[in-house]
N, C-alpha and C. Protein backbone atom coordinates (compact mmCIF):
# COMPACT_ATOMS: atom_id res chain seq x y z
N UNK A 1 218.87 116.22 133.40
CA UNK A 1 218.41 117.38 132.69
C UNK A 1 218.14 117.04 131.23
N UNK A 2 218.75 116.09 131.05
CA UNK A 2 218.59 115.68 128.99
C UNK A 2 217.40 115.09 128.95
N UNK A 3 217.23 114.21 130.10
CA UNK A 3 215.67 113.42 129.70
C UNK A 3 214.67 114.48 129.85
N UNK A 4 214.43 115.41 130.38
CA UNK A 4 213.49 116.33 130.52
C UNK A 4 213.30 116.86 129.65
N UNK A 5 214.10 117.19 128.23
CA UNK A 5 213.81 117.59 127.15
C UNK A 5 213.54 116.77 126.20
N UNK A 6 213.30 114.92 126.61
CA UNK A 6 213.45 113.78 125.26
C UNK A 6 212.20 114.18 124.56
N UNK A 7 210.86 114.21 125.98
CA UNK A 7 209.70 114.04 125.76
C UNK A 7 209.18 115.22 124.73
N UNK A 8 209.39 116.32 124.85
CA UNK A 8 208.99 117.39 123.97
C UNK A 8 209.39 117.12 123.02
N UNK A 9 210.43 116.69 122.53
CA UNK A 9 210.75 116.59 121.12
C UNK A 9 210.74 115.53 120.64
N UNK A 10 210.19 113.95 121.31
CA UNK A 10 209.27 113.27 121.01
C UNK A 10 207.96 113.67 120.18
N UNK A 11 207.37 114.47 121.27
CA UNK A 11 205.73 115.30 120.61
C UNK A 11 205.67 115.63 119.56
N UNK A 12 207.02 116.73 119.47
CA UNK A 12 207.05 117.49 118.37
C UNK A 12 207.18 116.43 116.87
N UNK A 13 208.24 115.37 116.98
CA UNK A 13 207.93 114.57 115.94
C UNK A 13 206.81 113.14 115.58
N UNK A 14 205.71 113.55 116.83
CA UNK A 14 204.66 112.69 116.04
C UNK A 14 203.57 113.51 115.48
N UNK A 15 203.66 115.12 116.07
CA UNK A 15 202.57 116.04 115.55
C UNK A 15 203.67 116.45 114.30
N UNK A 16 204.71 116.37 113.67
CA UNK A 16 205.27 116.57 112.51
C UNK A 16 204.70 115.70 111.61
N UNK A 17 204.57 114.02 112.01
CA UNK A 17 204.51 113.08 110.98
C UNK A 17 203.37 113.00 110.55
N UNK A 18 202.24 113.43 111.97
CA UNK A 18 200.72 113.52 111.85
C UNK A 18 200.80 114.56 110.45
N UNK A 19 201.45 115.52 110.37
CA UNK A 19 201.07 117.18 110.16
C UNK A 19 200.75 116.50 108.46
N UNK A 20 202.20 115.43 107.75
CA UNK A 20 202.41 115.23 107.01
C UNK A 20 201.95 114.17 106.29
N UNK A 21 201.31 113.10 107.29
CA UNK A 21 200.72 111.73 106.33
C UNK A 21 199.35 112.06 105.83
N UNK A 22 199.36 111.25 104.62
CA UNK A 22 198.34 111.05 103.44
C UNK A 22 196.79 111.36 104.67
N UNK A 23 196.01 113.07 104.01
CA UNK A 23 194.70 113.07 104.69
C UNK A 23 193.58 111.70 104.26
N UNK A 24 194.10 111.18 102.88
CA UNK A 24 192.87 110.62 102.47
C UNK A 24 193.28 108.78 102.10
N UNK A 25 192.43 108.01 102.03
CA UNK A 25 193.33 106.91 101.86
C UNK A 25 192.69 106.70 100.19
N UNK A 26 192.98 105.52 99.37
CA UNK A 26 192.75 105.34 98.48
C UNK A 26 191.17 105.27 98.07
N UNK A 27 190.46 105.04 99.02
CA UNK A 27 189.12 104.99 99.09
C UNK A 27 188.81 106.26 98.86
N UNK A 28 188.92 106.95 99.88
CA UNK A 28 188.43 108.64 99.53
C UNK A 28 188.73 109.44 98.35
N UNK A 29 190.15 109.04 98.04
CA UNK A 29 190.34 109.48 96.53
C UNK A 29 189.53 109.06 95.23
N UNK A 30 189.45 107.85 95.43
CA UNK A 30 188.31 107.19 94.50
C UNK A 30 187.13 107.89 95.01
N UNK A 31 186.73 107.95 95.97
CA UNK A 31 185.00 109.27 95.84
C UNK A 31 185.03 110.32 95.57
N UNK A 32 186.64 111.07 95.61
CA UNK A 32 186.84 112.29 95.12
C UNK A 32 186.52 112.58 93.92
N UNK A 33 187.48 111.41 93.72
CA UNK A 33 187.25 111.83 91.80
C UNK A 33 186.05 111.37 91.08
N UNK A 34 185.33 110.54 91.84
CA UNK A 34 183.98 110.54 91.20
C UNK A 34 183.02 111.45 91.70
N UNK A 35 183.39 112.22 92.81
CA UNK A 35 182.21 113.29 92.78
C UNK A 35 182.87 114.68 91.99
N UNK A 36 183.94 114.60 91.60
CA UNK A 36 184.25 115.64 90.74
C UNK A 36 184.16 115.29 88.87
N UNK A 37 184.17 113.89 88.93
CA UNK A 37 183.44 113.45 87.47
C UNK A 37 181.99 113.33 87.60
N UNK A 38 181.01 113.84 88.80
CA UNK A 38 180.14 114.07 88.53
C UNK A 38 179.37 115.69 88.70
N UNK A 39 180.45 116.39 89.31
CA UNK A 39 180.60 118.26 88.91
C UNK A 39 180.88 118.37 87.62
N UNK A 40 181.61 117.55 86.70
CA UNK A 40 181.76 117.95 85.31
C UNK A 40 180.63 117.58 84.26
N UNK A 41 180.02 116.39 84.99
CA UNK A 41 178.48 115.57 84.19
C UNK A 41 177.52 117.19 84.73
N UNK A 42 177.27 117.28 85.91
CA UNK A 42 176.58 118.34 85.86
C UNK A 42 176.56 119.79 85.33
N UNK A 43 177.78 120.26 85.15
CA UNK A 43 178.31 121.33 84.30
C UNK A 43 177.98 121.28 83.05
N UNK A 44 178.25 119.86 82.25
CA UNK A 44 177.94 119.65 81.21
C UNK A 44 176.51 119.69 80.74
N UNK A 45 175.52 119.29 81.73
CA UNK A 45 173.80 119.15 81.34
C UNK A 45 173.25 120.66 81.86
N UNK A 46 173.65 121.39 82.43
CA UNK A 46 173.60 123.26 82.82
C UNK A 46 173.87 123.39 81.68
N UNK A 47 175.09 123.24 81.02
CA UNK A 47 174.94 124.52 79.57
C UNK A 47 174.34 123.72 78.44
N UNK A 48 174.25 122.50 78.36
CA UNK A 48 173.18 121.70 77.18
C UNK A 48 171.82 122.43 77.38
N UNK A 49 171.33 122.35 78.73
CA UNK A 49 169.60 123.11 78.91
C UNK A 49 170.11 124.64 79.26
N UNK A 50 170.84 124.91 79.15
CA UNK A 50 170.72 126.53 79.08
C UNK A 50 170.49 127.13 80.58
N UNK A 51 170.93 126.37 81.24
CA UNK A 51 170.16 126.56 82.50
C UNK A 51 171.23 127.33 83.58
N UNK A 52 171.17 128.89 83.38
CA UNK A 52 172.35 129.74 84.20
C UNK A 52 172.52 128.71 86.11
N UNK A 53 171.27 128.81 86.41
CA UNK A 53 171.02 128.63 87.90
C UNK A 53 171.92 127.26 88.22
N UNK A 54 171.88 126.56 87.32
CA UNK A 54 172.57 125.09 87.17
C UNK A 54 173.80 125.30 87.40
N UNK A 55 174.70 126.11 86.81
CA UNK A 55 175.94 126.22 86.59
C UNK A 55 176.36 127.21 87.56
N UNK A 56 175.33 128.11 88.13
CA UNK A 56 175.60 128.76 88.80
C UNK A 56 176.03 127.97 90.67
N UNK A 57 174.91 127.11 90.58
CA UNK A 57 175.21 126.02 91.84
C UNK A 57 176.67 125.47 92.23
N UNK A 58 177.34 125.42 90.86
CA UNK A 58 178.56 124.87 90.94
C UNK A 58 179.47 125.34 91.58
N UNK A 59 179.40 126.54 91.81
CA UNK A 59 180.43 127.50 92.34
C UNK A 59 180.05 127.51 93.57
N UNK A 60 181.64 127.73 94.21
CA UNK A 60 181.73 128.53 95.47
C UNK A 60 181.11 130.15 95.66
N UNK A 61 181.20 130.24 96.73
CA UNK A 61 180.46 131.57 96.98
C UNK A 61 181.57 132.37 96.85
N UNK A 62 183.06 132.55 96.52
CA UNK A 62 184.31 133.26 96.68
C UNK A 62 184.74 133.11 95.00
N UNK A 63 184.30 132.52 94.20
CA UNK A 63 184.67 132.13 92.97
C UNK A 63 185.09 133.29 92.21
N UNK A 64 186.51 133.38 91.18
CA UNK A 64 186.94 134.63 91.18
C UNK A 64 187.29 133.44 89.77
N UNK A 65 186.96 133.96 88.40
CA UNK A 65 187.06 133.74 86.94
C UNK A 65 188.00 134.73 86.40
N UNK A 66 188.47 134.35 85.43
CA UNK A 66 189.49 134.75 84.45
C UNK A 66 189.30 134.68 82.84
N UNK A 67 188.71 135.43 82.50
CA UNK A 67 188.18 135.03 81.03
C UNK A 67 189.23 135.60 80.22
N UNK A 68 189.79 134.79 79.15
CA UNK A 68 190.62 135.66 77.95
C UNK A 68 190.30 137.07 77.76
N UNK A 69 191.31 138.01 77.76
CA UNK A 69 190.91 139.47 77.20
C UNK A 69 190.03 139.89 78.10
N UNK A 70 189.42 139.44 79.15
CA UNK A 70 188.69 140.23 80.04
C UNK A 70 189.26 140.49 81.73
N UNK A 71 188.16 141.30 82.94
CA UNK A 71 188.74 141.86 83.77
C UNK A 71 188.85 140.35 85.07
N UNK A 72 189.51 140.26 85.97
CA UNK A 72 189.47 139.32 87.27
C UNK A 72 187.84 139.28 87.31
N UNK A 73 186.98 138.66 87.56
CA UNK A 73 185.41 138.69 88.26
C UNK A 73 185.32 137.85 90.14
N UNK A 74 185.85 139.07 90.84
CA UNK A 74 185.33 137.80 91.77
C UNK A 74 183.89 138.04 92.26
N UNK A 75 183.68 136.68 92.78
CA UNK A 75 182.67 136.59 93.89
C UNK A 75 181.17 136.38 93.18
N UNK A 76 180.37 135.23 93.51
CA UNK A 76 179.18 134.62 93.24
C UNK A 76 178.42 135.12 92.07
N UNK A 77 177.85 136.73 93.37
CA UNK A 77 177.09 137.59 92.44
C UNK A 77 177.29 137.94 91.35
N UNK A 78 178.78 138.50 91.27
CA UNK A 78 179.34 139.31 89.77
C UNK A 78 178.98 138.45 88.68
N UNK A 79 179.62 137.14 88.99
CA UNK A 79 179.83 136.70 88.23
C UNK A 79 178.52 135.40 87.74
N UNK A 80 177.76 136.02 88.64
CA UNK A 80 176.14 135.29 87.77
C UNK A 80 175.90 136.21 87.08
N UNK A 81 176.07 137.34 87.47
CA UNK A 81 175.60 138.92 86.53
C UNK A 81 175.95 138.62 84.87
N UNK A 82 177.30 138.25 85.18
CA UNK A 82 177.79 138.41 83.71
C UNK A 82 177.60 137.11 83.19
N UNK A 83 177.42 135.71 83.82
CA UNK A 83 176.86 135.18 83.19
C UNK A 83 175.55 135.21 82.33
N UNK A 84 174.64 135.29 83.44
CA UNK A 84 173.32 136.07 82.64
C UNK A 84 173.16 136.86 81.61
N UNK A 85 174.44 137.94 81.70
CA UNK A 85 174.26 138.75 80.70
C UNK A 85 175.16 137.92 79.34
N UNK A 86 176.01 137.42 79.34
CA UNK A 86 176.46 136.57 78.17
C UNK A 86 175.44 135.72 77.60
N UNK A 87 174.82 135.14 78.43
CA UNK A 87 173.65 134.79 78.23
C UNK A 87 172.39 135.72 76.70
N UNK A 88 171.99 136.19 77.57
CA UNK A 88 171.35 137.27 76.98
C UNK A 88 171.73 138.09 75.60
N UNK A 89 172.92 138.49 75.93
CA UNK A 89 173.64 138.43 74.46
C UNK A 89 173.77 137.61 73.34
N UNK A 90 173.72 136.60 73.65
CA UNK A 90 173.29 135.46 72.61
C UNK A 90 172.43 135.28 71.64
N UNK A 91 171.59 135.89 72.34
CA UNK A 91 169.93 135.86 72.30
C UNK A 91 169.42 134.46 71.87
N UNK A 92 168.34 133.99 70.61
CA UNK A 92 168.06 132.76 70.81
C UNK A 92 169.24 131.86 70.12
N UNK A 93 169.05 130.42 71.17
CA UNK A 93 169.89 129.92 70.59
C UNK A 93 169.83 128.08 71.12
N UNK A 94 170.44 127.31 70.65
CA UNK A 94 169.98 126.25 70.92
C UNK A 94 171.21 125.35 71.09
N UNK A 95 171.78 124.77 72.27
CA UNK A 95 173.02 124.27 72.34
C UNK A 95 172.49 122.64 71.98
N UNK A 96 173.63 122.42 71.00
CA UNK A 96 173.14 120.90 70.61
C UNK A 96 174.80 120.03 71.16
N UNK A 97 175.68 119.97 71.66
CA UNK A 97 176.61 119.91 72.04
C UNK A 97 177.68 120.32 72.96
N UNK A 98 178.16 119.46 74.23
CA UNK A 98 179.01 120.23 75.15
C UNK A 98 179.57 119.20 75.66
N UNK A 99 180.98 119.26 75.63
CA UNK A 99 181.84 117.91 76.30
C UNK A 99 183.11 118.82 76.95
N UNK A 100 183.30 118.22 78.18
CA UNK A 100 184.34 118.81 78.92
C UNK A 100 185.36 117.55 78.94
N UNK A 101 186.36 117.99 78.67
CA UNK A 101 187.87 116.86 78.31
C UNK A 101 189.06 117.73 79.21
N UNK A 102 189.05 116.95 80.50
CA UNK A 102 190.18 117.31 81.40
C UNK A 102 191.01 116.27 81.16
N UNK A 103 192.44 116.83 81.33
CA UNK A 103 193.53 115.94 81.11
C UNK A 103 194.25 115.95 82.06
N UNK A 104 194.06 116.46 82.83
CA UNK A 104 194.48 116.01 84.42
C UNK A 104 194.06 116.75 85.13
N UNK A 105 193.30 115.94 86.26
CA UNK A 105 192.05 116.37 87.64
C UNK A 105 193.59 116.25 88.70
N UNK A 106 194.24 116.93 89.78
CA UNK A 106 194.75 116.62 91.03
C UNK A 106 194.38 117.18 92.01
N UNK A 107 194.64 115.64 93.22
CA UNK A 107 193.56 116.14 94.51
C UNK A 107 194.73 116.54 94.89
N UNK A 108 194.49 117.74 95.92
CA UNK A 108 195.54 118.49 97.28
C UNK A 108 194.44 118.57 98.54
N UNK A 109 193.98 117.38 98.96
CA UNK A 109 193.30 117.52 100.27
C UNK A 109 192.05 118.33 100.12
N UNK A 110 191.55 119.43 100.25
CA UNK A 110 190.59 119.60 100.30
C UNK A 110 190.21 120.46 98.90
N UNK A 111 191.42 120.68 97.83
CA UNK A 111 191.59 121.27 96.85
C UNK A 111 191.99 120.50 95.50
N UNK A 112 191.55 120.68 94.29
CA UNK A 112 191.65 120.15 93.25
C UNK A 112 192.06 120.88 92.17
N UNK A 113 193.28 120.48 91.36
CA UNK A 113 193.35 121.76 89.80
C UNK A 113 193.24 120.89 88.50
N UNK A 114 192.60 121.69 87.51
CA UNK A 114 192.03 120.75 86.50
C UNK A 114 192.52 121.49 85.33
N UNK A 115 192.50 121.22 84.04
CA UNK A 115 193.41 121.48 82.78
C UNK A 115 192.76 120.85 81.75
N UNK A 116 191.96 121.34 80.95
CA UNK A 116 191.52 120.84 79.57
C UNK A 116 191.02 121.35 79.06
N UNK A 117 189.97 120.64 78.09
CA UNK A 117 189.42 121.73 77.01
C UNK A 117 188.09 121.58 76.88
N UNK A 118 187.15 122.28 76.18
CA UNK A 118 186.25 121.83 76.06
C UNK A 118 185.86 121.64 74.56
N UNK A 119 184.79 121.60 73.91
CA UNK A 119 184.00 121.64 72.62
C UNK A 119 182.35 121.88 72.73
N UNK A 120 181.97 122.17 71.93
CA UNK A 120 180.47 122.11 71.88
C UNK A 120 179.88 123.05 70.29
N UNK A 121 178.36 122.67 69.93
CA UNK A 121 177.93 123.16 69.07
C UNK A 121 176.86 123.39 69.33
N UNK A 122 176.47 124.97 69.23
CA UNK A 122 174.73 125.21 69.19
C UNK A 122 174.29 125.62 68.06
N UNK A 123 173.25 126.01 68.01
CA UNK A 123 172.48 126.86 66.66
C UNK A 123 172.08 128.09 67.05
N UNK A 124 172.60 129.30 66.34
CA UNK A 124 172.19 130.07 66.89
C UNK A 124 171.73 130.97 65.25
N UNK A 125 170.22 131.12 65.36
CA UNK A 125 169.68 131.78 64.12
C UNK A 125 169.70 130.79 63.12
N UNK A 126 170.05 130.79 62.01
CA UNK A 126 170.23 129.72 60.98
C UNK A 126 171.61 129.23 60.79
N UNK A 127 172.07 129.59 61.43
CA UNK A 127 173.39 128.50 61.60
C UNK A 127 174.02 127.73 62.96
N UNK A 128 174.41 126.60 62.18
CA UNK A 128 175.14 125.97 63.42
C UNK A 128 176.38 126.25 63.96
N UNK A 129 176.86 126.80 64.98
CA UNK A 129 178.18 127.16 65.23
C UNK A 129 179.10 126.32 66.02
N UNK A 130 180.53 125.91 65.90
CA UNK A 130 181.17 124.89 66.82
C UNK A 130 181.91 125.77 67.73
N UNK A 131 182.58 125.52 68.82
CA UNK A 131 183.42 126.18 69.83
C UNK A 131 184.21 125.26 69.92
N UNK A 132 185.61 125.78 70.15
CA UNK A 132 186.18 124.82 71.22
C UNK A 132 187.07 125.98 72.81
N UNK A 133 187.71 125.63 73.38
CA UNK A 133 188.44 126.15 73.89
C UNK A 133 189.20 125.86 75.56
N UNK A 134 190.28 126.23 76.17
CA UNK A 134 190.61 125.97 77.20
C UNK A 134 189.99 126.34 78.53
N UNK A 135 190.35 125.77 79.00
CA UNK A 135 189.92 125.85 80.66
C UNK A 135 191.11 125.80 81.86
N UNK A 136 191.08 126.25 82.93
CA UNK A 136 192.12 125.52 84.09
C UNK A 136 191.37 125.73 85.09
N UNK A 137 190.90 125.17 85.89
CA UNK A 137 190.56 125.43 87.03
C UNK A 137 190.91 124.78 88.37
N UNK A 138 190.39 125.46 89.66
CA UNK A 138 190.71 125.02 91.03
C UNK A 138 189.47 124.60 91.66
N UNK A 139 189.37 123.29 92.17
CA UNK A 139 188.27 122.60 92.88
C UNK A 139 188.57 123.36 94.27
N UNK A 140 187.47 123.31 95.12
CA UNK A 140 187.59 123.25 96.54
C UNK A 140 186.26 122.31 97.08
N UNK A 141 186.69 121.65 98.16
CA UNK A 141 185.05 120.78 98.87
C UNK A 141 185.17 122.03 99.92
N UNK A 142 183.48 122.39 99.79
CA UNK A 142 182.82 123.00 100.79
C UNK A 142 182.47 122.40 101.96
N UNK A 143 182.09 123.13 103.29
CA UNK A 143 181.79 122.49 104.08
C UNK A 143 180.58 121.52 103.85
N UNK A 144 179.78 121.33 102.95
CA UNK A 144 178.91 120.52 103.59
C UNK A 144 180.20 118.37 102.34
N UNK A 145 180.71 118.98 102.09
CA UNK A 145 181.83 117.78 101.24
C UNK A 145 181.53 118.36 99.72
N UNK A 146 181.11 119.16 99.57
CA UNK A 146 180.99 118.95 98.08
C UNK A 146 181.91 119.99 97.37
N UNK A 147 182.00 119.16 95.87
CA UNK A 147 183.26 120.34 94.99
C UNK A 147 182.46 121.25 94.95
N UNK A 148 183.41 122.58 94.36
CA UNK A 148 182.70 123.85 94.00
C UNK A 148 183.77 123.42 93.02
N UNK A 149 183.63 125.02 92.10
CA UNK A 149 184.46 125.79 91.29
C UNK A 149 184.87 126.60 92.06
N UNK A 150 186.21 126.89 92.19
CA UNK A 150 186.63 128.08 93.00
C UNK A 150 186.93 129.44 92.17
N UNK A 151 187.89 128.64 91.36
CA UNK A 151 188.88 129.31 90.51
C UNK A 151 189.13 129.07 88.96
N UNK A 152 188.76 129.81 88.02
CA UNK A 152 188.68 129.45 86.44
C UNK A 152 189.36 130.40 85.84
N UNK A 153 190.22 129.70 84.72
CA UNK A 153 190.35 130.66 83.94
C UNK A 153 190.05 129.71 82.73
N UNK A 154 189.82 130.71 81.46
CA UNK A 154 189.41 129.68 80.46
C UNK A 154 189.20 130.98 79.15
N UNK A 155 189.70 130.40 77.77
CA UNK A 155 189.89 131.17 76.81
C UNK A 155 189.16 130.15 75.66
N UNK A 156 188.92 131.22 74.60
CA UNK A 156 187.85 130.58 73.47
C UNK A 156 188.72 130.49 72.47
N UNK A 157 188.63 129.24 71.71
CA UNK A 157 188.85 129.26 70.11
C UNK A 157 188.68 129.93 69.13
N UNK A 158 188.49 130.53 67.90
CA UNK A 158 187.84 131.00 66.83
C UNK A 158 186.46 130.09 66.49
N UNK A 159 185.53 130.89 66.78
CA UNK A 159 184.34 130.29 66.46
C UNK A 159 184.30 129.70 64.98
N UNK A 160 183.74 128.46 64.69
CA UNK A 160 183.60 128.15 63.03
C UNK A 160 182.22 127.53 62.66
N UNK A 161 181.68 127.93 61.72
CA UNK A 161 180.41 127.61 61.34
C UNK A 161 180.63 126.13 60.52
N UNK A 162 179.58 125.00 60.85
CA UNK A 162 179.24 123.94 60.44
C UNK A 162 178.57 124.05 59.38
């Protein structure tokens, strides 16, 4: 009667060890993080050309932002809305500067969280203005492998004129 129960709980501890070993090997991590150092190269050349649709690509379709002092935004649409409209509010303006400085990218399998800051300077009217400010966000790969933005939150500096 004891051996009849070895085998099940055999199973049970190779679908445990399965449940638990490394999804990715060192290889895949190394493409991880270079296709997510190349979501941040692309993020970065979207807001240099001004280009909403650019930045908008980046995101997941579930993407739910957190802006300092403002409300939760989830989901694609909303939150192209209000991009656009931040946008627009601006009115003309000319970004001459944008660098994204993460200080630590970590993979969790099909999920990523990121922590840094950014900087940048545009011109807007006759002056040049600098930014800086924080960021945190959550990667996810979509089904077809690629990062999105899932999840952001991110707060601004005191703007200062150059």
């Amino acid at each position: 009667m004891r051996s009849r129960y070895r085998i099940p709980w055999i199973l049970l501890g190779v679908v445990l060890l399965g449940c638990t070993a490394p999804r990715s090997s060192t290889r895949d991590e190394a493409a991880d993080r270079a296709a997510i150092d190349a979501l941040h190269h692309r993020d970065e050349a979207a807001v240099l050309a001004g280009n909403a649709d650019s930045l908008i690509a980046l995101w997941s379709e579930d993407i739910v932002s957190m802006p300092a002092g403002g409300p939760v935004v989830r989901g694609k649409a909303i939150n192209a809305q209000m991009l656009r409209a931040a946008l627009a509010q601006q009115g003309e303006h000319r970004p001459l500067t944008y660098e994204l400085r993460f200080e630590e990218v970590k993979l969790l399998g099909d999920h990523a969280f990121e922590w840094g800051g950014y900087r940048g300077s545009a011109v807007i009217g006759s002056d040049t203005l600098v930014g800086t400010g924080k960021v945190m966000r959550l990667l996810e790969r979509d089904s077809t492998g690629a990062w999105r933005v899932a999840r952001t939150m991110f707060s601004a500096d005191p703007v200062t004129a150059r």
